[in-house]
N, C-alpha and C. Protein backbone atom coordinates (compact mmCIF):
# COMPACT_ATOMS: atom_id res chain seq x y z
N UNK A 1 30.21 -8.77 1.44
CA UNK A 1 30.64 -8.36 2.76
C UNK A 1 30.66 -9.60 3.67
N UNK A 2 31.74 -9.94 4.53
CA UNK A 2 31.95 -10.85 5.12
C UNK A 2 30.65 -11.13 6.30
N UNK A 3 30.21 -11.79 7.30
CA UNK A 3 29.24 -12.28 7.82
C UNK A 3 29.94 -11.67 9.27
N UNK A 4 31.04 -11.50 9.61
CA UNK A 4 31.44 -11.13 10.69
C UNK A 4 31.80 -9.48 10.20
N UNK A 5 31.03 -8.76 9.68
CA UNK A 5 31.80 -7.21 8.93
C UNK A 5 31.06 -6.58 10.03
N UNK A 6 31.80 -5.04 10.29
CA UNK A 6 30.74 -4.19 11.24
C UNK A 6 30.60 -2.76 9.89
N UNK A 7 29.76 -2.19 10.40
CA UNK A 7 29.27 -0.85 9.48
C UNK A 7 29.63 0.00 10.27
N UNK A 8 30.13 0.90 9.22
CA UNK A 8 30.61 2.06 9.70
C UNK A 8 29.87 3.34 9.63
N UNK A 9 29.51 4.40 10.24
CA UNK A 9 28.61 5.45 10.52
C UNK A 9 29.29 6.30 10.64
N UNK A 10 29.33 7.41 9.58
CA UNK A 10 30.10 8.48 9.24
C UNK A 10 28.96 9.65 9.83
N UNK A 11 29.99 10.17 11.54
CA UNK A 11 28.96 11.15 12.62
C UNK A 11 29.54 12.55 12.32
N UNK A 12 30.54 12.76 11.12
CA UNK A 12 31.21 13.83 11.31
C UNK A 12 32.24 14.41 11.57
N UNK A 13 33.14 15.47 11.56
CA UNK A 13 33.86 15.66 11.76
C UNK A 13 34.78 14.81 12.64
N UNK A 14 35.32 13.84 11.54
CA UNK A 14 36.31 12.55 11.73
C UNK A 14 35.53 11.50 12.13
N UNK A 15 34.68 11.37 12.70
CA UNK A 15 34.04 10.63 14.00
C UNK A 15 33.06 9.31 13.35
N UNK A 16 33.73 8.27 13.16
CA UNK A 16 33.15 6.85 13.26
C UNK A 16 32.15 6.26 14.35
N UNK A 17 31.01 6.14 14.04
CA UNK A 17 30.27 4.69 14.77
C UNK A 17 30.41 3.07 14.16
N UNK A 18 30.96 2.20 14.81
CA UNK A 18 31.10 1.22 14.22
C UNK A 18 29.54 0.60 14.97
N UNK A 19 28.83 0.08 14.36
CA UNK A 19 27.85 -1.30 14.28
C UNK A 19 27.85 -2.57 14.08
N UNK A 20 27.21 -3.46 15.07
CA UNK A 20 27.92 -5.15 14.57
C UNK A 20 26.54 -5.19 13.44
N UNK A 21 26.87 -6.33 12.80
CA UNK A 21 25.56 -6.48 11.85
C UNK A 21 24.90 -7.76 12.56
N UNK A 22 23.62 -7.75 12.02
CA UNK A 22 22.69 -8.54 13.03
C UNK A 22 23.13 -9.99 12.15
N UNK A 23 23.00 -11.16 12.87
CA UNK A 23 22.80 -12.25 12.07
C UNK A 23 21.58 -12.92 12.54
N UNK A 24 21.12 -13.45 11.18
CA UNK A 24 19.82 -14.31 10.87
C UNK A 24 19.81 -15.76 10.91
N UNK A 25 19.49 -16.71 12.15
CA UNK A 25 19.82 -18.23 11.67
C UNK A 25 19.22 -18.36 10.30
N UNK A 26 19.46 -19.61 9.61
CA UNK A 26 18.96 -20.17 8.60
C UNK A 26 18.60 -21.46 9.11
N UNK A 27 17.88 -22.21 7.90
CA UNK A 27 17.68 -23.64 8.12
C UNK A 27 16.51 -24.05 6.93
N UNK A 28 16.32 -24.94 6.17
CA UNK A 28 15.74 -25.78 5.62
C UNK A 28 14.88 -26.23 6.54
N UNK A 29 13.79 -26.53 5.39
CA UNK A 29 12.32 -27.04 6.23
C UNK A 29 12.55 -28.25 7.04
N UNK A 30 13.00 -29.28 7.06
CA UNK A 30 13.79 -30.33 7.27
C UNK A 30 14.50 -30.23 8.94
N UNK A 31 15.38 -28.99 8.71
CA UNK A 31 16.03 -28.81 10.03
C UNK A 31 15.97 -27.86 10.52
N UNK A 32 13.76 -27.26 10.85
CA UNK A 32 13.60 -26.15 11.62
C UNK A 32 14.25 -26.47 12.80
N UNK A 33 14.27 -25.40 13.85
CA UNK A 33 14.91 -25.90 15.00
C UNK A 33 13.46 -26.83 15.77
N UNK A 34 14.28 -28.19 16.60
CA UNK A 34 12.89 -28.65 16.91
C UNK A 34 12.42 -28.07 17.76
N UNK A 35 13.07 -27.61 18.65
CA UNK A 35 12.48 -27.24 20.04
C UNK A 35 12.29 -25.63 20.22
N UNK A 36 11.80 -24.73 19.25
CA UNK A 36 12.31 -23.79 19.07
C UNK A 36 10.85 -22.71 20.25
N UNK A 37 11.68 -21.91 20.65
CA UNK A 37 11.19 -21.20 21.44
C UNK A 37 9.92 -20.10 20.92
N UNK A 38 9.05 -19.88 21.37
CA UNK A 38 8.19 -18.82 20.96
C UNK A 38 8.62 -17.79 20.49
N UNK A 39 8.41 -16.84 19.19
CA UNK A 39 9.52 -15.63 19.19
C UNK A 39 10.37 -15.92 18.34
N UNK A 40 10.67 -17.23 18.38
CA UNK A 40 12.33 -17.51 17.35
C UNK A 40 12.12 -17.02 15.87
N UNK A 41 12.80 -16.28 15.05
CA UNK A 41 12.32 -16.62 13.80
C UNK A 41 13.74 -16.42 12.92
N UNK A 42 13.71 -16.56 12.06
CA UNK A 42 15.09 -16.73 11.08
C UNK A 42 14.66 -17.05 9.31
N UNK A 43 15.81 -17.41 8.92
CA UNK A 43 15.23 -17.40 7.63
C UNK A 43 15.70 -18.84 6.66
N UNK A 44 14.51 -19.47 6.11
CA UNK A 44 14.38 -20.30 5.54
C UNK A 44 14.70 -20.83 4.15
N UNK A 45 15.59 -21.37 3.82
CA UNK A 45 16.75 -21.45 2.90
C UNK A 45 15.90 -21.66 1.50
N UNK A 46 14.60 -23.36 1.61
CA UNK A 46 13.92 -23.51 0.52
C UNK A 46 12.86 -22.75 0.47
N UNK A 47 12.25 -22.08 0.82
CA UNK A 47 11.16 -21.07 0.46
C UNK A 47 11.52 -19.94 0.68
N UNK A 48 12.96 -19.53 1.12
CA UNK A 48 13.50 -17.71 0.83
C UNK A 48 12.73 -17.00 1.45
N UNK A 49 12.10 -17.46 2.83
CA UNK A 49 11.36 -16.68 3.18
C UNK A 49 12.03 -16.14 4.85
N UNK A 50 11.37 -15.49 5.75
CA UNK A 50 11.32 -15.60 6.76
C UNK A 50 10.56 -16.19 7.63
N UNK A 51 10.79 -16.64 8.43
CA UNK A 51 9.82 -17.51 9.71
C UNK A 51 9.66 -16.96 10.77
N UNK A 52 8.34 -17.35 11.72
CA UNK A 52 8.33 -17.02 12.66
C UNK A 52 7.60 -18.22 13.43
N UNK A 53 7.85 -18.47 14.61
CA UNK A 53 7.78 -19.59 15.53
C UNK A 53 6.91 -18.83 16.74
N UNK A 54 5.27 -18.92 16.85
CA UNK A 54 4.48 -18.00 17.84
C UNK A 54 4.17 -19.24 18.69
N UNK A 55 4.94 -20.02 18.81
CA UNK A 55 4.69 -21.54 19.93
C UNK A 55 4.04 -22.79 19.49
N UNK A 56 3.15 -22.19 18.44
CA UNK A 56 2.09 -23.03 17.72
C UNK A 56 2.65 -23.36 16.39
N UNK A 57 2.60 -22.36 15.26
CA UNK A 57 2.53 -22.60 14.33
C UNK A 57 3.89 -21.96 14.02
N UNK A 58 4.95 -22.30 12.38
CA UNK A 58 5.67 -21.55 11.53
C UNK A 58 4.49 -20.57 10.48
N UNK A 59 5.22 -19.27 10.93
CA UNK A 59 4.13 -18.39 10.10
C UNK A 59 5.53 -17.77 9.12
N UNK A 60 5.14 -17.29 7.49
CA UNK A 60 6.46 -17.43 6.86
C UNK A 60 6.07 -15.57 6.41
N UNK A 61 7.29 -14.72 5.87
CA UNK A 61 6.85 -14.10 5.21
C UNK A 61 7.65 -13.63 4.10
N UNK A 62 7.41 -14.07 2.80
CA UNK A 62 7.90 -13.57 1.72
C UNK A 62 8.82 -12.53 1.63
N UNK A 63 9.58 -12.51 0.36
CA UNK A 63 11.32 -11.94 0.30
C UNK A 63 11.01 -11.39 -1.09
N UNK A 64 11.31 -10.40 -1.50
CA UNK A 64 11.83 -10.12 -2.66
C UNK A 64 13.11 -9.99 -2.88
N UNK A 65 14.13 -11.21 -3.25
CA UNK A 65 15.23 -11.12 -3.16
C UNK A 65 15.90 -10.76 -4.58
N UNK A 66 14.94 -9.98 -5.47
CA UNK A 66 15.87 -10.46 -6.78
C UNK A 66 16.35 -8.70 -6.81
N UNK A 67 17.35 -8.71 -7.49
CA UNK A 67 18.33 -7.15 -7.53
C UNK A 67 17.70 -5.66 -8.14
């Protein structure tokens, strides 16, 4: 599915909800964001994980990405 796709929500009698889909930055350990805001989090390309940026520290949390 393309990265710009919306979902469609079948309400019934005929009646579509379209949804945008959320996007997730990425980035390698290398090119966290530097200046990154408290809150920021996204997902991390070499450890497949997710991040989170609480001002202080990258806190990560594991993916089960396999099918």
């Amino acid at each position: 599915m393309p990265n710009n796709s919306s979902l469609f929500i079948d309400l019934g009698q005929g009646l579509l909800m379209s949804i945008g889909l959320l996007s997730i930055p990425s980035w390698s350990i290398k090119k966290r964001p530097k200046k990154a805001k408290k809150g920021t989090f996204g997902f991390n390309l070499d450890t497949k994980s997710l991040e989170y940026w609480d001002g202080k520290n990258w806190y990560t949390a594991q993916m089960n990405l396999s099918p």
